[in-house]
Protein backbone atom coordinates (compact mmCIF):
# COMPACT_ATOMS: atom_id res chain seq x y z
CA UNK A 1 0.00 0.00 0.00
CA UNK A 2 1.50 3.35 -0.94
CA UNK A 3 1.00 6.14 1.55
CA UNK A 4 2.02 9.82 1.47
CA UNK A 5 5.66 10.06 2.45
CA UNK A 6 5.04 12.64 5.68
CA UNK A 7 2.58 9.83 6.53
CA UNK A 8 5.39 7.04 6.31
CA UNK A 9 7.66 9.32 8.36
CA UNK A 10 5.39 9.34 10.81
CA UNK A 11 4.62 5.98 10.60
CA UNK A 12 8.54 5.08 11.19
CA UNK A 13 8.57 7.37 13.77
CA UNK A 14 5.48 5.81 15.84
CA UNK A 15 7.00 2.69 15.49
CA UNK A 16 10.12 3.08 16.33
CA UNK A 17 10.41 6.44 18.85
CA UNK A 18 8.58 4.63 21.34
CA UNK A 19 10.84 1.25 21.19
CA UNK A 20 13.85 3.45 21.61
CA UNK A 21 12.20 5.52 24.62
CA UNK A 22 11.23 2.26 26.01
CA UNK A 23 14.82 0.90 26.21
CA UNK A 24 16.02 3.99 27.48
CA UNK A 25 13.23 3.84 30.09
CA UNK A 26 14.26 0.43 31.44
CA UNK A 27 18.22 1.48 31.32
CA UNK A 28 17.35 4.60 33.33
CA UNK A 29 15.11 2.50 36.09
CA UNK A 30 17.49 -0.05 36.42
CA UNK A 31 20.38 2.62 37.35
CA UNK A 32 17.94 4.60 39.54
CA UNK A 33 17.51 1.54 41.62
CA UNK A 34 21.57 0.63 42.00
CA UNK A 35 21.74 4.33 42.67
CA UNK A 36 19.48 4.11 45.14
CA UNK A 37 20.45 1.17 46.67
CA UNK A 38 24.23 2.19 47.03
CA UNK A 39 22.62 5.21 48.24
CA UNK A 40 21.00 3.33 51.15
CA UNK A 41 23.93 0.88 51.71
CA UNK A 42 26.28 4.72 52.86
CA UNK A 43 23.27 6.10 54.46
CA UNK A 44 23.44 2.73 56.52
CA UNK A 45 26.73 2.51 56.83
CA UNK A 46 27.14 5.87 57.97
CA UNK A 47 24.09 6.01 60.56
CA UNK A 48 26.02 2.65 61.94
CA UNK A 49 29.54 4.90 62.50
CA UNK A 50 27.92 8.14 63.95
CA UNK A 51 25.93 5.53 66.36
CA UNK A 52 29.17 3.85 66.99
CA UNK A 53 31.07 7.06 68.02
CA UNK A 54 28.51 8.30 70.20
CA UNK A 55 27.91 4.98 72.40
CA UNK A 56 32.53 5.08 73.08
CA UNK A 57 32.14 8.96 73.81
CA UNK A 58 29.56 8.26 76.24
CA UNK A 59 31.37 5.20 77.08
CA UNK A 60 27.79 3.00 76.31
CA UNK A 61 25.73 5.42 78.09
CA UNK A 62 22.96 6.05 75.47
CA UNK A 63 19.85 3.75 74.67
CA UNK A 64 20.74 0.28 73.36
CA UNK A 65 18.12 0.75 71.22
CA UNK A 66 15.75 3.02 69.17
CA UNK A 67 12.88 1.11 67.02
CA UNK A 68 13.76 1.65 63.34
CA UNK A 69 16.70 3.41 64.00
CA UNK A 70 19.44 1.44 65.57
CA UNK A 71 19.80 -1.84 67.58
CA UNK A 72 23.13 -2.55 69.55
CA UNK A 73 23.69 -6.21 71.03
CA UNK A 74 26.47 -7.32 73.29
CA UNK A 75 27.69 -10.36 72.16
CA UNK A 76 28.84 -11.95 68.49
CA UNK A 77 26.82 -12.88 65.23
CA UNK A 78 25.84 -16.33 64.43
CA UNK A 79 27.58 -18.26 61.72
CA UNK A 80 24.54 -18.08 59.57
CA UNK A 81 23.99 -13.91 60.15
CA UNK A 82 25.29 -11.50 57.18
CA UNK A 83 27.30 -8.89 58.16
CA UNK A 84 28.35 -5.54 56.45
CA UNK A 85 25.12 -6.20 53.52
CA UNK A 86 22.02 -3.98 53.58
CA UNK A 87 19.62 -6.67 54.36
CA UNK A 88 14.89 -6.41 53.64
CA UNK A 89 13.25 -6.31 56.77
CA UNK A 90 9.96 -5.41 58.25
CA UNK A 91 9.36 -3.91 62.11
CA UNK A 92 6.03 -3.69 63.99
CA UNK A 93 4.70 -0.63 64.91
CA UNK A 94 2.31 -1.28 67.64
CA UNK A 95 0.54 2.31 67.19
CA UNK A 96 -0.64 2.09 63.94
CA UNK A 97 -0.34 -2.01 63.96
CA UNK A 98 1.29 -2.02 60.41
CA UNK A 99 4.46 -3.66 59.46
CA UNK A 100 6.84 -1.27 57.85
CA UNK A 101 9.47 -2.14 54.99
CA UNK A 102 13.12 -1.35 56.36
CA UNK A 103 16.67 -1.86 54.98
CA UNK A 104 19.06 -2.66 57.72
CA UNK A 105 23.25 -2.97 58.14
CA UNK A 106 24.51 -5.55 60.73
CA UNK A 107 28.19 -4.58 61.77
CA UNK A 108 30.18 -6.40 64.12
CA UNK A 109 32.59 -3.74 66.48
CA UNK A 110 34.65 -4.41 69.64
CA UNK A 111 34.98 -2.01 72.66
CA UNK A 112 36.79 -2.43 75.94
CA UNK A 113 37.27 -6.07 75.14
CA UNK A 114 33.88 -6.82 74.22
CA UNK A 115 32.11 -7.55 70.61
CA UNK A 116 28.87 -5.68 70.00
CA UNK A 117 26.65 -5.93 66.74
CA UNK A 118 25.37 -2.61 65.90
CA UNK A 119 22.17 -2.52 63.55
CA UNK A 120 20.96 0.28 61.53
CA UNK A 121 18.19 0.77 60.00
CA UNK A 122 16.62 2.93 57.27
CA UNK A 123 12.48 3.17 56.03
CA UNK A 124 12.46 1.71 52.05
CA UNK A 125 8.75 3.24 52.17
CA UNK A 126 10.26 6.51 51.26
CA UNK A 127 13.07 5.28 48.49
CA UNK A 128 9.92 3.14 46.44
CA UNK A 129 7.98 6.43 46.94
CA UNK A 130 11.17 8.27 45.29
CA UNK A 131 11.56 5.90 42.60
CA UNK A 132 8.02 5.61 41.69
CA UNK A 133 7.80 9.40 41.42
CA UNK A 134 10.84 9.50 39.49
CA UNK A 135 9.72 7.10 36.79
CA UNK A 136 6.18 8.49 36.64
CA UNK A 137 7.61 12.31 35.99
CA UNK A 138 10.28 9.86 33.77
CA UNK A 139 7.78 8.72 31.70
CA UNK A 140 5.23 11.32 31.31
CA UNK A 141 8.11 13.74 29.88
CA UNK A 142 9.52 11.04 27.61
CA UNK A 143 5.77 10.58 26.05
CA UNK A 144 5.48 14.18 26.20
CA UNK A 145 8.89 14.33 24.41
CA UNK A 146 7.12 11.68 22.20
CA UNK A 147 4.20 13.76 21.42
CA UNK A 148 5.89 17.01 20.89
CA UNK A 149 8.67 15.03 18.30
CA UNK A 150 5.86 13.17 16.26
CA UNK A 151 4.19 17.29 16.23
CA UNK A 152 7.60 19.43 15.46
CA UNK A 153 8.10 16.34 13.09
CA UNK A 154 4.48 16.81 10.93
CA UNK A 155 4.57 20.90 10.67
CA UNK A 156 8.34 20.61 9.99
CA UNK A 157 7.58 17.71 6.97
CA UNK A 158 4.73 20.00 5.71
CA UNK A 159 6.69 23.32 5.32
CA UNK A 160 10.13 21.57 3.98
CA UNK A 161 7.99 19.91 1.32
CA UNK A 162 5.42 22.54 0.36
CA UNK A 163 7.77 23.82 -2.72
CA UNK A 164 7.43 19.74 -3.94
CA UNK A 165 4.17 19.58 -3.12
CA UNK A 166 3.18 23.52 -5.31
CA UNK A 167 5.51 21.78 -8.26
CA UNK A 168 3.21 18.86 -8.56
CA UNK A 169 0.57 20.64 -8.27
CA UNK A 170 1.46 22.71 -11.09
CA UNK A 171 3.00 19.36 -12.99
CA UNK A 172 0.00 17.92 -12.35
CA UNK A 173 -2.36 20.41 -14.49
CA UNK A 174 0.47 21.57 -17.08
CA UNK A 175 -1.38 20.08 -20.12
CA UNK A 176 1.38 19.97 -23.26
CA UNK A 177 -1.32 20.43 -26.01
CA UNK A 178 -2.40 24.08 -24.35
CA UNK A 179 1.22 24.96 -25.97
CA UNK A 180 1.88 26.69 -22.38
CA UNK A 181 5.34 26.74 -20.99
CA UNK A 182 5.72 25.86 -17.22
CA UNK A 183 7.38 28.44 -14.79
CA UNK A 184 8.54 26.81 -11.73
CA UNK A 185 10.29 29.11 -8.79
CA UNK A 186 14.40 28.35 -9.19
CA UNK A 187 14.82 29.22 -5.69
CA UNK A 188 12.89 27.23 -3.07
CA UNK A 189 14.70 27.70 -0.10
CA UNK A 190 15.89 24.22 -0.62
CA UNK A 191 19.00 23.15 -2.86
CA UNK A 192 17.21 19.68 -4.11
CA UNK A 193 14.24 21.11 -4.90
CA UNK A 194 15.98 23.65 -6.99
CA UNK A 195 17.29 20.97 -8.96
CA UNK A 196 13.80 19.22 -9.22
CA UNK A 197 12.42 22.57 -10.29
CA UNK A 198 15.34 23.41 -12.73
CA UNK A 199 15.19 19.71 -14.38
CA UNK A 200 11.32 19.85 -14.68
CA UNK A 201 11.61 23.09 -16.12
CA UNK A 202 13.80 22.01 -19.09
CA UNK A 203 12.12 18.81 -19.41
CA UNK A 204 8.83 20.43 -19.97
CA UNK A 205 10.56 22.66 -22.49
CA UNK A 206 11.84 19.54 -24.14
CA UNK A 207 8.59 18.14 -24.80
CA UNK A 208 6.85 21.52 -25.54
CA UNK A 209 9.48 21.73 -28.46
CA UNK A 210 8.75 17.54 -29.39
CA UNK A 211 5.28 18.25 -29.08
CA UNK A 212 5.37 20.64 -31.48
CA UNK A 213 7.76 19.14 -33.91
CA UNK A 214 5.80 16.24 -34.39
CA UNK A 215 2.67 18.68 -34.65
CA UNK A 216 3.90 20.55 -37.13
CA UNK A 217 5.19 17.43 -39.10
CA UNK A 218 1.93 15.27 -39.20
CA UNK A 219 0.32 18.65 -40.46
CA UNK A 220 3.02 19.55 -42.94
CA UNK A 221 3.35 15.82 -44.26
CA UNK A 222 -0.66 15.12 -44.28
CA UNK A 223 -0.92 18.64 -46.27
CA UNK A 224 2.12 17.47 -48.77
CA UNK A 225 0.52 14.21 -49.45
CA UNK A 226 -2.81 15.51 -49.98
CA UNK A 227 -1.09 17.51 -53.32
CA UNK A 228 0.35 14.81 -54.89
CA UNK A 229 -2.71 12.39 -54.32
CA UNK A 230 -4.95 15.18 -55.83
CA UNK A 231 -2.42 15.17 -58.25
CA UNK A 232 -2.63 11.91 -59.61
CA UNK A 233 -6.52 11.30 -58.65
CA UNK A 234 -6.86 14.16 -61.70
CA UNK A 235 -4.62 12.39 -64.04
CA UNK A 236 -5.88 9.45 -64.09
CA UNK A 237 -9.16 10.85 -64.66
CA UNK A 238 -7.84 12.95 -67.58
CA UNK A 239 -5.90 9.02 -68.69
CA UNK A 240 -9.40 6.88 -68.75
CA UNK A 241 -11.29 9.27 -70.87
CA UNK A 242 -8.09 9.88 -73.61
CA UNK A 243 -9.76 8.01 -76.76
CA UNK A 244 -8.04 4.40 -77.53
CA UNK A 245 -8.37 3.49 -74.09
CA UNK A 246 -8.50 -0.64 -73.47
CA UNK A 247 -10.48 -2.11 -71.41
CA UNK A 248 -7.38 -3.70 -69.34
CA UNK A 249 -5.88 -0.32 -69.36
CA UNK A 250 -9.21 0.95 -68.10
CA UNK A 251 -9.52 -1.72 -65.55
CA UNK A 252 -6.00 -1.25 -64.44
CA UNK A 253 -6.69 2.98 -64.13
CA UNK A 254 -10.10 1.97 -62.01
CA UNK A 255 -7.65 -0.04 -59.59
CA UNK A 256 -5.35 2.44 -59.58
CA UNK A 257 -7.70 5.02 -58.16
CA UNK A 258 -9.34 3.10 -55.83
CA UNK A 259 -5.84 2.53 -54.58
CA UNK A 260 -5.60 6.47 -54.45
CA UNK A 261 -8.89 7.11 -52.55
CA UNK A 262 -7.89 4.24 -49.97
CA UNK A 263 -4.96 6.17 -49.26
CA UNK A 264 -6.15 9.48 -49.23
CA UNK A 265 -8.45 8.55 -46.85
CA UNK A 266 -5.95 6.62 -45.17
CA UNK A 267 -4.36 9.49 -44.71
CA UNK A 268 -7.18 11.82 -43.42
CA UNK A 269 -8.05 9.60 -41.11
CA UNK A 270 -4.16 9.10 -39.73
CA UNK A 271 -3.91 13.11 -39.49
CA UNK A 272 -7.55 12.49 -37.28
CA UNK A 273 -5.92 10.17 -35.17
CA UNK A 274 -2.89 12.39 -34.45
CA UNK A 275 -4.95 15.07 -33.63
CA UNK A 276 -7.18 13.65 -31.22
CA UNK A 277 -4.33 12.28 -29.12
CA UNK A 278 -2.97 16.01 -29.59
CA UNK A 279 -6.09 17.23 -27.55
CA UNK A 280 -6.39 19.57 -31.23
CA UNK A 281 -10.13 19.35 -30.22
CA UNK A 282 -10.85 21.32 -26.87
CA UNK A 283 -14.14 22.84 -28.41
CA UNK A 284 -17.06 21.02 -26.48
CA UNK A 285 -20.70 21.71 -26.20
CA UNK A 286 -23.46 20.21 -25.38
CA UNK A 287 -24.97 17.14 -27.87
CA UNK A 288 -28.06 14.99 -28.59
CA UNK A 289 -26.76 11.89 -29.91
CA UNK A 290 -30.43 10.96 -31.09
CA UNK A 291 -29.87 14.16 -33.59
CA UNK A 292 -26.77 13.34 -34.63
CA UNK A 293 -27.69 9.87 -35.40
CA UNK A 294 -30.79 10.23 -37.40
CA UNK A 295 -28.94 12.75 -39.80
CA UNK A 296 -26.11 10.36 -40.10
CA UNK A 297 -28.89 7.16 -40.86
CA UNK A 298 -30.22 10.08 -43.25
CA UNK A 299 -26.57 10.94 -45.27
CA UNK A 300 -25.81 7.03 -45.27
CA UNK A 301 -29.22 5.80 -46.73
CA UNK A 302 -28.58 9.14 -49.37
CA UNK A 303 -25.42 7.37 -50.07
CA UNK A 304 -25.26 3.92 -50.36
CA UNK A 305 -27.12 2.91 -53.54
CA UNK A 306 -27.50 -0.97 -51.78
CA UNK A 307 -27.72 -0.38 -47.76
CA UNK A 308 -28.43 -3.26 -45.13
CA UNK A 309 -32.23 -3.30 -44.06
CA UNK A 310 -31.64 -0.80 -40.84
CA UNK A 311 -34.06 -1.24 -37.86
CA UNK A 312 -33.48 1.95 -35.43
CA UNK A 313 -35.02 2.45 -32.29
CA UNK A 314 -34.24 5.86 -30.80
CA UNK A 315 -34.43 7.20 -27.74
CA UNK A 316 -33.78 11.70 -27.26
CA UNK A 317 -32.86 11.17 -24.07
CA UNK A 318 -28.70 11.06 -24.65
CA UNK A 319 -27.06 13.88 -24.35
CA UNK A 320 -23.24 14.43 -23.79
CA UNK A 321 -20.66 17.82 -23.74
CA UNK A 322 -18.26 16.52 -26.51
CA UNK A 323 -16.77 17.80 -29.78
CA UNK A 324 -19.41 17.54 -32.31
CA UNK A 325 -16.81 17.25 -34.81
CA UNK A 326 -16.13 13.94 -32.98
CA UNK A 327 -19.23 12.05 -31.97
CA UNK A 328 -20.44 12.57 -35.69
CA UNK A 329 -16.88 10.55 -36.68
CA UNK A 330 -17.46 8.17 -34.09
CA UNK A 331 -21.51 7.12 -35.01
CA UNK A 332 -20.53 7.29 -38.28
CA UNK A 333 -17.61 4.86 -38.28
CA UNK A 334 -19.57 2.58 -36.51
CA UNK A 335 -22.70 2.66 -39.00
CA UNK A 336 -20.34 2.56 -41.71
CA UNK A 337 -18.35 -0.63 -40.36
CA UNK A 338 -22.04 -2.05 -39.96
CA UNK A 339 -22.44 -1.68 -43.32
CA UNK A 340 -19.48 -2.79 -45.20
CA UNK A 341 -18.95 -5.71 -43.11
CA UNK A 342 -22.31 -7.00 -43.45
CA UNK A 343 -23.91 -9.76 -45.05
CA UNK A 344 -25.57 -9.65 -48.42
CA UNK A 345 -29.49 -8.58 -47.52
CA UNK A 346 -28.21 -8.51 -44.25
CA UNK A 347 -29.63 -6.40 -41.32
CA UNK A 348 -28.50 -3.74 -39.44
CA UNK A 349 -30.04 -3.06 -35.61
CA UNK A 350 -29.30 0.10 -33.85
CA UNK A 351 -31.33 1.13 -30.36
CA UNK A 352 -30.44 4.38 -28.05
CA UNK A 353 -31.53 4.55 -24.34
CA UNK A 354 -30.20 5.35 -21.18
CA UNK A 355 -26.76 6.77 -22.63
CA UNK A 356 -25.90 3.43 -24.67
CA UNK A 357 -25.84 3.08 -27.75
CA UNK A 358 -26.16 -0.44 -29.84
CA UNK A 359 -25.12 -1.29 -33.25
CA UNK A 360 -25.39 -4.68 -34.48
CA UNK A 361 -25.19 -6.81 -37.50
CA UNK A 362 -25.22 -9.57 -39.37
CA UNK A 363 -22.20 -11.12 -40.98
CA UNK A 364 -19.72 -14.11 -40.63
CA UNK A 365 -17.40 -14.53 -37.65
CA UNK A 366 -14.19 -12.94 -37.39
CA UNK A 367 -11.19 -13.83 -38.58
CA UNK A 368 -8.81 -11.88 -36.23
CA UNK A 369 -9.16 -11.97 -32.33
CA UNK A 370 -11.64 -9.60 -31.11
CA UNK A 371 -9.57 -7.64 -28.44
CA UNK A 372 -7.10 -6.60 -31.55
CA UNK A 373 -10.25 -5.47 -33.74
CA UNK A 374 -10.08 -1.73 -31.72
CA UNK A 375 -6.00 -1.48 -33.08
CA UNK A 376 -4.82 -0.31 -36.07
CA UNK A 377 -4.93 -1.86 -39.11
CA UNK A 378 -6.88 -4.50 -37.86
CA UNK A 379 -9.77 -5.85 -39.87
CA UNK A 380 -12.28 -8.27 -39.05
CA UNK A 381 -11.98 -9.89 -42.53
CA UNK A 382 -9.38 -9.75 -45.38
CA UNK A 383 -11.61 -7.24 -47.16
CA UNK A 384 -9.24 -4.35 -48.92
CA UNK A 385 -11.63 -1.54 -49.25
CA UNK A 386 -10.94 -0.40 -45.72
CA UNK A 387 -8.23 0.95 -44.21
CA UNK A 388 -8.53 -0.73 -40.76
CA UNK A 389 -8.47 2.63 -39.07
CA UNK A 390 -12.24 3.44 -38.32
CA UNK A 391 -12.44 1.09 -35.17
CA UNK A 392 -9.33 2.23 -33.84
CA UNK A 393 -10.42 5.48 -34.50
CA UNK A 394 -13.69 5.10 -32.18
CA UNK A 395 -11.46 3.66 -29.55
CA UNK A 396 -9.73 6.84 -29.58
CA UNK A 397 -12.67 9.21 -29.09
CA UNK A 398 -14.14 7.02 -26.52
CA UNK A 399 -10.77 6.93 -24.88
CA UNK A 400 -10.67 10.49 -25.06
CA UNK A 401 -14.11 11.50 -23.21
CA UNK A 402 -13.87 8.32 -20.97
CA UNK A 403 -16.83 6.59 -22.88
CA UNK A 404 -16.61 2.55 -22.72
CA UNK A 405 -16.96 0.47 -25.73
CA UNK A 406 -17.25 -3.45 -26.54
CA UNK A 407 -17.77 -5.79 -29.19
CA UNK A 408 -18.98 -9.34 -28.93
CA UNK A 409 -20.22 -11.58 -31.58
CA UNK A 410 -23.19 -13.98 -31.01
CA UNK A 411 -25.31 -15.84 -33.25
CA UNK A 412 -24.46 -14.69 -36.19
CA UNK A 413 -24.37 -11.07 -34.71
CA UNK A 414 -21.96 -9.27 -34.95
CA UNK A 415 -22.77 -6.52 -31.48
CA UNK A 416 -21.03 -3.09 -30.74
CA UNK A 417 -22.11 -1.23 -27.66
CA UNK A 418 -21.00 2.63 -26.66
CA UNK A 419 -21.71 3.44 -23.00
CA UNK A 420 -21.64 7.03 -22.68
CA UNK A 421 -20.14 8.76 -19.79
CA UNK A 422 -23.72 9.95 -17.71
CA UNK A 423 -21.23 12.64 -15.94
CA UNK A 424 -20.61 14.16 -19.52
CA UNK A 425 -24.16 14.50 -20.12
């Protein structure tokens, strides 16, 4: 799944910040507790000597013992007792009739002759209460560390990346056949996105300059061939009317010119093509495809001296915002197809409703595979009065206003159906 790349930061980020403050977290509660117990162990230690001094200056004249302060015992440790090691214990206290958590130091000292165990201890309530407090104000400023990095993180992302985000935006609309040029700011702020700015720029004027080339070209060539074909359409009709004319001379002028119509129109509808993918047709308004159909059933019947028996059923309630220019090629190529890939006293069907439109007819089965019969050049038969180009160049008009077309063959049917975009309507 692709996501925005500020959201992958962030992503990375949420993933990973927390793992690292997490580690950190258990390193620093794991030294706060040796600290604190080394802490307590010279707290103990030093409670024991102060205790110690003040029972030889007052030659043992002070209490032998204070509850959960100190204990002092004449006499010497058992071989099982630890000595000189901060030692868990609990004490009693009769007035509130809790035990109490304690830490306490055993020491063994001599005085006069005699051995003496002095005992210190030390409340752990108040060291856990530390701790605790520690890690809680610990972690709440690590996740408010979090929170405040993940923040800084998003507003930083979104201003180092608005000049990428304003060039794609302005990539993102340039449109090559408006023959616009695209000014993008050279200085950003930013030393990569100068270079992204300065490489779009003279890629853009790259393919302004292709663009036009190849306009100019399939203009300029489609013009120059249109002379000579003229050319030679009008000598061969001055050739089959000189007197002396054979009839294999004649036959061989008729193929001739048929040859020369194919590929004039050939080449009209080639320059078509090329403009369409151009965009040369930005002029839209809004059409009834009922009209345009019943004048085209009108010109076709007017022009065909043998036509298909045509069965319409028409519906005025298609409309689209297209070229006119361009439906009227499109319905027409399809009648036309319908027509001179038919059947002899074959039948032609064509019904309009709810922005569809349905040509079929009848005719033998193709000879090429259907999903190549919207390329060029492709014919459904080895016929040679078409050029091949009249499906391909529906495909490329429906392409071009997003309008979906298929073609299935059934029954001796050959079917062709135009969905019309409703949102172009």
């Amino acid at each position: 799944m692709n996501r925005r790349l500020l959201q992958r930061n962030t992503r990375f980020l949420l993933i990973w910040l927390p793992l690292v403050l997490l580690i950190c977290s258990t390193a620093f509660y794991t030294m706060l507790l040796k600290h604190t117990h080394h802490m307590q162990e010279k707290q103990l230690l030093l409670k024991q000597t102060n205790i110690w001094n003040a029972f030889i200056s007052r030659s043992g004249h002070i209490d032998w013992q204070v509850p959960g302060e100190y204990d002092i015992i004449e006499g010497t440790a058992s071989p099982q007792a630890k000595l000189n090691a901060p030692l868990d214990t609990v004490i009693y206290y009769t007035d509130s009739k809790q035990l109490h958590p304690f830490k306490k130091l055993t020491g063994h000292l001599s005085w006069n002759g005699k051995s003496y165990l002095v005992t210190t201890y030390i409340s752990s309530t108040e060291f856990s209460h530390l701790i605790i407090k520690v890690f809680v104000s610990e972690a709440f400023i690590l996740a408010l560390l979090l929170i405040a990095i993940v923040v800084i993180n998003r507003k930083s992302s979104g201003l180092l990346w608005k000049p990428f985000l304003n060039t794609m935006e302005k990539v993102n609309t340039f449109e090559v056949t408006r023959n616009e040029s695209l000014t993008l700011p050279a200085e950003t702020g930013t030393t990569e996105f100068n270079e992204l700015n300065k490489a779009i720029t003279a890629l853009i004027a790259r393919i302004n300059t292709a663009y036009l080339n190849q306009k100019q070209f399939v203009e300029n060539a489609s013009h120059e061939m249109q002379t000579p074909l003229a050319i030679i359409r009008s000598k061969l009709e001055l050739l089959i009317n000189q007197p002396g004319l054979t009839e294999k001379n004649a036959a061989l002028i008729g193929d001739i010119t048929t040859a020369n119509d194919r590929l004039s129109q050939m080449n009209r509808t080639l320059l078509l093509l090329a403009k369409i993918e151009n965009n040369q047709f930005p002029e839209t308004e809004t059409v009834e495809i009922a009209q345009i159909l019943k004048k085209i059933l009108a010109d076709f019947k007017n022009h065909y001296e043998e036509i298909p028996l045509i069965s319409a059923t028409i519906e005025n309630t298609t409309t689209v915002h297209v070229n006119r220019v361009l439906i009227d090629v499109l319905i027409s190529n399809l009648i036309k197809n319908a027509i001179e890939h038919n059947q002899p006293k074959g039948n032609i069907n064509i019904a309009l409703s709810k922005n569809t439109l349905l040509i079929e007819n009848t005719g033998p089965a193709l000879s090429v595979n259907p999903h190549e019969l919207f390329e060029r050049f492709k014919k459904g038969s080895h016929q040679t009065k078409t050029t091949g180009l009249g499906l391909a160049l529906v495909k490329q008009i429906c392409n071009l206003y997003q309008f979906k077309v298929n073609y299935n063959y059934n029954d001796g049917w050959h079917r062709v159906m135009v969905k019309f975009d409703e949102a172009a309507g």
